[in-house]
Protein backbone atom coordinates (compact mmCIF):
# COMPACT_ATOMS: atom_id res chain seq x y z
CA UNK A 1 10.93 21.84 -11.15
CA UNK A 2 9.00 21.60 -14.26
CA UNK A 3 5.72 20.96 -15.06
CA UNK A 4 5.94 17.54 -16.45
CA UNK A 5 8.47 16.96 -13.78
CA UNK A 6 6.04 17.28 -10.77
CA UNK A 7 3.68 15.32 -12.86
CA UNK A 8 6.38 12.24 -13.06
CA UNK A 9 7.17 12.76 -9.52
CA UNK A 10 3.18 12.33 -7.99
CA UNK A 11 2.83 9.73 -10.22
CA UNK A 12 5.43 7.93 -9.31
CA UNK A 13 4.94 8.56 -5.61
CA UNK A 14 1.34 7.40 -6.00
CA UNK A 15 2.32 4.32 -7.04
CA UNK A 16 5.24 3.67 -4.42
CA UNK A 17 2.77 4.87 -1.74
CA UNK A 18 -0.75 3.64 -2.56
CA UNK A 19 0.54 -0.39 -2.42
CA UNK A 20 -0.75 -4.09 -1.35
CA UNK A 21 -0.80 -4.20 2.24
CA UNK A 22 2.15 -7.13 3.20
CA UNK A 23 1.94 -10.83 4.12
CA UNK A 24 3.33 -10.92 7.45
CA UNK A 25 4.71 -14.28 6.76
CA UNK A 26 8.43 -13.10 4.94
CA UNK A 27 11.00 -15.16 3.72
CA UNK A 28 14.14 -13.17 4.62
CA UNK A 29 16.94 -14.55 6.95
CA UNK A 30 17.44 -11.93 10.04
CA UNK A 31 20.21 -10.12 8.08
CA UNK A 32 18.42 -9.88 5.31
CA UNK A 33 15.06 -8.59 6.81
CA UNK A 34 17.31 -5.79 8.63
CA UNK A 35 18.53 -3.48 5.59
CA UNK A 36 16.07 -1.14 4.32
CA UNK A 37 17.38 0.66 1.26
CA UNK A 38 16.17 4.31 0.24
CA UNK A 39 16.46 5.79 -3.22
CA UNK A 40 16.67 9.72 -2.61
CA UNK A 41 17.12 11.73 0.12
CA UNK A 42 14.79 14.69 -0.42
CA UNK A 43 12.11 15.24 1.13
CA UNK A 44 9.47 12.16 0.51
CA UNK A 45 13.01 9.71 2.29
CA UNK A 46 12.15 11.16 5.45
CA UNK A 47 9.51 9.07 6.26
CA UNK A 48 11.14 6.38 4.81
CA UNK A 49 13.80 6.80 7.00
CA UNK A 50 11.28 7.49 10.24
CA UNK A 51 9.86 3.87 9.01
CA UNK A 52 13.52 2.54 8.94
CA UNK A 53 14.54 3.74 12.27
CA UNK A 54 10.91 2.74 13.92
CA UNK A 55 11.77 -0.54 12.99
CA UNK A 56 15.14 -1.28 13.56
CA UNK A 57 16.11 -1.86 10.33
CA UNK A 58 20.05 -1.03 8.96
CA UNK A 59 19.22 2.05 6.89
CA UNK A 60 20.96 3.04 3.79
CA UNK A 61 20.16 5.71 1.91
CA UNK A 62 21.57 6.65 -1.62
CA UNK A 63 21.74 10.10 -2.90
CA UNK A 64 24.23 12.44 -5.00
CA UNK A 65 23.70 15.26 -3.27
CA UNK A 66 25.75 15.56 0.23
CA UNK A 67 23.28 17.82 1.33
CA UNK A 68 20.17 16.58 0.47
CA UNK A 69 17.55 16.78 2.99
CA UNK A 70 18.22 13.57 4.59
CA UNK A 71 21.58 14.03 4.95
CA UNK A 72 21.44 15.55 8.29
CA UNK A 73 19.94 12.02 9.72
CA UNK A 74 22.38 10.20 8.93
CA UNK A 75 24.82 8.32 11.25
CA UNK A 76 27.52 8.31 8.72
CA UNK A 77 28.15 9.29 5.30
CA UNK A 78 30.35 7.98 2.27
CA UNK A 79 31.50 9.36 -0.67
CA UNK A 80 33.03 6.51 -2.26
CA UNK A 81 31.65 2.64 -2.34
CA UNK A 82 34.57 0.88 -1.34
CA UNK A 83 34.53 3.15 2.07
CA UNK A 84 31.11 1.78 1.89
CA UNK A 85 31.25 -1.59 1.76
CA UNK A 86 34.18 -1.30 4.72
CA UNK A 87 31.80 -0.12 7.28
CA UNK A 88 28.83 -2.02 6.27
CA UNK A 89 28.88 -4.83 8.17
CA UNK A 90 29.67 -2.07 11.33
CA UNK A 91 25.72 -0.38 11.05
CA UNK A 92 23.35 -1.10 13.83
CA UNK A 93 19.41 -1.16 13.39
CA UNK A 94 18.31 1.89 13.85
CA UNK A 95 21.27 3.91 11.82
CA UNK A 96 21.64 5.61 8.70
CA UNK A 97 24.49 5.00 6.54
CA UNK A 98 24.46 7.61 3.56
CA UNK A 99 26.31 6.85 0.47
CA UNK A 100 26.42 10.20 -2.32
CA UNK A 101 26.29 8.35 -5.08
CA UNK A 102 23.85 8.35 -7.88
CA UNK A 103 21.48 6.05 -8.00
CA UNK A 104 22.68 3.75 -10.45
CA UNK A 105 24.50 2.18 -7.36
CA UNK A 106 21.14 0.45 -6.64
CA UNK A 107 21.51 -2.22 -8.74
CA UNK A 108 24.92 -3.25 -7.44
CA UNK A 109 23.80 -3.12 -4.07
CA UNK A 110 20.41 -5.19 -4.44
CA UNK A 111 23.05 -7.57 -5.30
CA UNK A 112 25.65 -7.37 -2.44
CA UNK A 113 23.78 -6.69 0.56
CA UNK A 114 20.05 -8.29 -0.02
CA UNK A 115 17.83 -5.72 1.33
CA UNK A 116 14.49 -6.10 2.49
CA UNK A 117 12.80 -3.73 0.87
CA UNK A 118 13.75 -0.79 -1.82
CA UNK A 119 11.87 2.24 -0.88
CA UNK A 120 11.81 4.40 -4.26
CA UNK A 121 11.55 8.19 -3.53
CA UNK A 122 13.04 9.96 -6.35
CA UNK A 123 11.18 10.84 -9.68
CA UNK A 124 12.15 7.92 -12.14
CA UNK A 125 10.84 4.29 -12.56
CA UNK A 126 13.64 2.88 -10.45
CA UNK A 127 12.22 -0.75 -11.43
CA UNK A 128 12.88 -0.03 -15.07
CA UNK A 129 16.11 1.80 -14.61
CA UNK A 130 17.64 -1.36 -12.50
CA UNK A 131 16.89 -3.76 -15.60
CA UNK A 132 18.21 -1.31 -18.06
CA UNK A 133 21.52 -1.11 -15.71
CA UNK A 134 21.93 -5.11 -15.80
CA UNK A 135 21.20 -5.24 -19.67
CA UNK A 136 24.13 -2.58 -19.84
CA UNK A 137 26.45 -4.55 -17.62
CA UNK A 138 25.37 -7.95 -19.18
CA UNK A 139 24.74 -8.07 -22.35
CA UNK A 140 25.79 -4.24 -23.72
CA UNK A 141 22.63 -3.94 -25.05
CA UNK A 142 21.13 -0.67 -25.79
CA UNK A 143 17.36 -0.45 -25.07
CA UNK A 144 15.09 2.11 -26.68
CA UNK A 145 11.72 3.38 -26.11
CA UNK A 146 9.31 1.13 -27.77
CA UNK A 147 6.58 3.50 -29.25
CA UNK A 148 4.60 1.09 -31.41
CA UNK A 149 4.33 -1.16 -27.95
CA UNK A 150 3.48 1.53 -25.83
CA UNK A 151 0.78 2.70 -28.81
CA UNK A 152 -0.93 -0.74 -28.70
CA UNK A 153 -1.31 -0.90 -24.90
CA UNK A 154 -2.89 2.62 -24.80
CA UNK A 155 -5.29 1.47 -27.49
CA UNK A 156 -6.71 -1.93 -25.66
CA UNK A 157 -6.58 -1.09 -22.02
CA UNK A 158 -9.45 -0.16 -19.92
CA UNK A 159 -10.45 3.75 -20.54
CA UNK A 160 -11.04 3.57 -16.52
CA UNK A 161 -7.73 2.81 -15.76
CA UNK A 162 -5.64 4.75 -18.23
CA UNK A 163 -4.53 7.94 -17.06
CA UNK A 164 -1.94 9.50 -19.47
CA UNK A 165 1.66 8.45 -21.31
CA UNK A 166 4.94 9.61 -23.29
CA UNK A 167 4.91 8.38 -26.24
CA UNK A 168 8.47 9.15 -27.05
CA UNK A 169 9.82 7.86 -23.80
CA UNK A 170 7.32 4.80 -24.06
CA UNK A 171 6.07 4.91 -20.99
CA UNK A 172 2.15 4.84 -20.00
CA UNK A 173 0.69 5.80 -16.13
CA UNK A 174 -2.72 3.85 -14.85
CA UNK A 175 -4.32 5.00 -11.81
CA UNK A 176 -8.21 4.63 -10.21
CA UNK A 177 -7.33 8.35 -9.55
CA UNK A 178 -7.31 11.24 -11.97
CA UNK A 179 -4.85 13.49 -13.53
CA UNK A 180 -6.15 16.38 -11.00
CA UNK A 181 -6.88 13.83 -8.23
CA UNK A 182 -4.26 13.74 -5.49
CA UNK A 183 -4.12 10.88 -2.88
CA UNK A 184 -3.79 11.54 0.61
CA UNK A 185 -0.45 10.80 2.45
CA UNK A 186 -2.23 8.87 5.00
CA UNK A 187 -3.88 6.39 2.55
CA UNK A 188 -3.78 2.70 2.95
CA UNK A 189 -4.88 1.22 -0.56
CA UNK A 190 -7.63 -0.68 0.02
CA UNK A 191 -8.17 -3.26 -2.41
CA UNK A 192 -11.81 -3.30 -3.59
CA UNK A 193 -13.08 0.18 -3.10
CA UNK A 194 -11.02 4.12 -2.68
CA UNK A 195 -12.82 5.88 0.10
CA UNK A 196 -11.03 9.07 -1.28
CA UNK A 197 -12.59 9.42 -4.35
CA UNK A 198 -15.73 7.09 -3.70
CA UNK A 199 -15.09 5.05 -6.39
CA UNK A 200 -14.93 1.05 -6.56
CA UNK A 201 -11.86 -1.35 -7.87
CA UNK A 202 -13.20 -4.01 -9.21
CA UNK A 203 -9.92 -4.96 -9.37
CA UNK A 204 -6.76 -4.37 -8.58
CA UNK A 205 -3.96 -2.69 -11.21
CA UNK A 206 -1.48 -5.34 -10.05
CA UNK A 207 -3.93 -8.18 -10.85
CA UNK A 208 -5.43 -5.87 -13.97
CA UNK A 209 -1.91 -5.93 -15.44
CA UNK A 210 -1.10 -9.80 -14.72
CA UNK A 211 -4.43 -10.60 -16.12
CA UNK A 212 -3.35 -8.46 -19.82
CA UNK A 213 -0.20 -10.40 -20.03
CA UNK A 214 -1.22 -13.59 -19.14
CA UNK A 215 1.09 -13.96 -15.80
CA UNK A 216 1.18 -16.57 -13.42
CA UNK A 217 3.84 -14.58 -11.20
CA UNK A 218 6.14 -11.40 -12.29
CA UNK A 219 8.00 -13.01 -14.49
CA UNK A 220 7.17 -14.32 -18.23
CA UNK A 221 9.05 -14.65 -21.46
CA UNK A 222 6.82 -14.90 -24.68
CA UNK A 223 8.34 -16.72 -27.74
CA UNK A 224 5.86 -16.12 -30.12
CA UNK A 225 7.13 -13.89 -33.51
CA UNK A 226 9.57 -11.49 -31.71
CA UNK A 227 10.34 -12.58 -28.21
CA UNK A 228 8.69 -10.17 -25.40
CA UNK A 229 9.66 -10.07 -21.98
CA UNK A 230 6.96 -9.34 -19.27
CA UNK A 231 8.34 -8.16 -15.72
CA UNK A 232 6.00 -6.74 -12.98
CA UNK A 233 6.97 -5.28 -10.11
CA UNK A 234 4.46 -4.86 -7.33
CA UNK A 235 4.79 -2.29 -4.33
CA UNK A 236 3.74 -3.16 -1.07
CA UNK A 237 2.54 -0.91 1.73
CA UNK A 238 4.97 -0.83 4.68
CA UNK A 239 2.65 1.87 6.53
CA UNK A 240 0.13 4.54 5.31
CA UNK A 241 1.74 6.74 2.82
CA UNK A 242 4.84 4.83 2.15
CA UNK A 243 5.71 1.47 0.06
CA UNK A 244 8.59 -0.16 -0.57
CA UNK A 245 9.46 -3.06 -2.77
CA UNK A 246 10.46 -6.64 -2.00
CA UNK A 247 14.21 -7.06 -2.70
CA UNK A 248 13.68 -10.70 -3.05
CA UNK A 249 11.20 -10.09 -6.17
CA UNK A 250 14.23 -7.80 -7.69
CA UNK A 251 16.93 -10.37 -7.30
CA UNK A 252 14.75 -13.19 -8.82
CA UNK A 253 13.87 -11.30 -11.17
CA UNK A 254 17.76 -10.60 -12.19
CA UNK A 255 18.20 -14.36 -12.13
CA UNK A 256 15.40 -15.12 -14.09
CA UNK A 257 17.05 -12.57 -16.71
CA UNK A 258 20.65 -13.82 -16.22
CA UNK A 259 19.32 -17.64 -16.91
CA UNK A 260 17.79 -16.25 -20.51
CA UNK A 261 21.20 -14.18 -21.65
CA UNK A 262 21.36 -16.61 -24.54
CA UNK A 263 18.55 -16.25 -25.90
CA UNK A 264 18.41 -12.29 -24.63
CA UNK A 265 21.80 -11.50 -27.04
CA UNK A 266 20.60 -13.67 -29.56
CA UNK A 267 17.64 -12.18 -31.13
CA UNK A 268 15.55 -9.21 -31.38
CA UNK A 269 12.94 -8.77 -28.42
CA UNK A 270 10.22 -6.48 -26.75
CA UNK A 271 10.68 -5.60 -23.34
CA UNK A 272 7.48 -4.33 -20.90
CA UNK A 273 8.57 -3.21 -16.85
CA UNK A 274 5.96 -2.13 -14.85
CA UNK A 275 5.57 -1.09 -10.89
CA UNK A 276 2.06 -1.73 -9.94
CA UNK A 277 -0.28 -1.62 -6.48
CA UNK A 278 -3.93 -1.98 -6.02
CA UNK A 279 -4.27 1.84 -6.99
CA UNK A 280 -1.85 2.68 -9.70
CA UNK A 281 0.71 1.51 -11.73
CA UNK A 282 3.69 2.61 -14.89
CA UNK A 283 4.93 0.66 -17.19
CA UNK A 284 7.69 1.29 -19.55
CA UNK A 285 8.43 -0.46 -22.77
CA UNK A 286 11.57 -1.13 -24.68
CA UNK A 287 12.97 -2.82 -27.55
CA UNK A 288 16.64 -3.60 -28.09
CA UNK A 289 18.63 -1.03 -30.11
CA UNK A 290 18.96 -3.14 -33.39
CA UNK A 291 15.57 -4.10 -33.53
């Protein structure tokens, strides 16, 4: 694996792993609260699978690769999706149904079978890739990186928070740790202070990110010059070392979007994703192809 590769990947993982610790109130009907869906099956899905199994949650786990590390832990494995959906309603809590697909299949399947949580494991911004998928499937449009947008954020946040970016994929990482700082695999999150690092949080990067774009929830489109679209994804801690997020936010989010396809295919607009926690957070930023 490459350098910038493993960089991407602990990122990433930091922010999937670092998040809010849950409301124990959920909203879920039984089915619903039972499927736990896991993006990769290398190593970092294994505890994501102990989690799922410890639980009693209806596992599925997507990955390309047959023999990917998690493949061995699973009850049954699919290679096609309509051989999928067949045996779905067939898994008990506690199993492991594998499908080898790639992970564009995510999408389609927050959709169809309303998991609880998505537990992303693999070294991409999952969040960002899921909206990109329905703006493909929706409205053919073709996002690209939006470099001036990504340039202005860099330039106003806090120097605290900001931790490094790609200017050419548009993408920008913030973190209360540093580029050489690794967090533990036990660690919890806490809100106000890391007891890792010894450092305080005077506030959160979920709340720090809301705050910058003005958000009352995760959701808010800005008609003002070119239209912008503001989603934020936040990751919530499951158990040390491993975060997962809310299926429910993902679908609302996709009907939020799906209400706005008129005015989405009818004019040029900015588009910000971002996957936050108390701890760290990436954002990616896109405009539409003809803009």
């Amino acid at each position: 694996m490459s350098t910038k590769s493993s960089l991407t990947l602990e990122l990433l993982q930091k922010i999937i792993t670092s998040p809010k610790k849950l409301n124990m109130f959920r909203y879920f009907s039984l089915i619903e609260m039972s499927i736990l869906l896991i993006a990769g099956g290398g190593k970092f899905g294994k505890k994501a699978l102990d989690y799922g199994k410890k639980n009693d949650y209806k596992t599925i786990l997507i990955d390309n690769n047959p023999n990917c590390f998690c493949a061995e832990y699973a009850t049954q494995k699919f290679e096609t999706v309509n051989d999928f959906y067949s045996k779905m309603e067939k898994i008990k809590p506690g199993q492991v149904f594998l499908l080898i697909h790639d992970i564009s299949i995510i999408y389609e399947l927050i959709i169809k079978i309303n998991p609880e949580y998505v537990i992303p494991v693999i070294p991409i911004h999952l969040s960002a890739q899921i909206i990109e998928k329905f703006m493909d499937e929706k409205t053919q449009i073709n996002l690209a990186p939006d470099k001036d947008s990504t340039k202005k954020f860099i330039n106003n946040i806090s120097e605290d928070l900001f931790l490094t970016h790609n200017l050419e994929e548009g993408v920008a990482y913030l973190s209360y740790a540093k580029i050489d700082e690794i967090c533990p695999d036990n660690c919890f999150g806490p809100k106000d202070f890391c007891p890792n690092f010894k450092r305080n949080k005077p506030i959160t990067i979920t709340d720090y990110f809301k705050t910058y774009y003005k958000l009352d929830n995760n959701f808010r489109i800005i008609k003002n010059g070119t239209t912008r679209i503001i989603i934020i994804f936040e990751s919530y801690q499951l158990t040390s070392g491993l975060g997962g997020l809310k299926g429910e936010d993902l679908k609302i989010t996709l009907d939020e979007l799906n209400n706005n396809l008129d005015l989405i295919t009818s004019q040029n607009f900015n588009l910000v994703i971002a996957t936050t926690c108390n701890c760290h957070g990436v954002v990616n930023f896109y405009r539409n192809f003809t803009n």
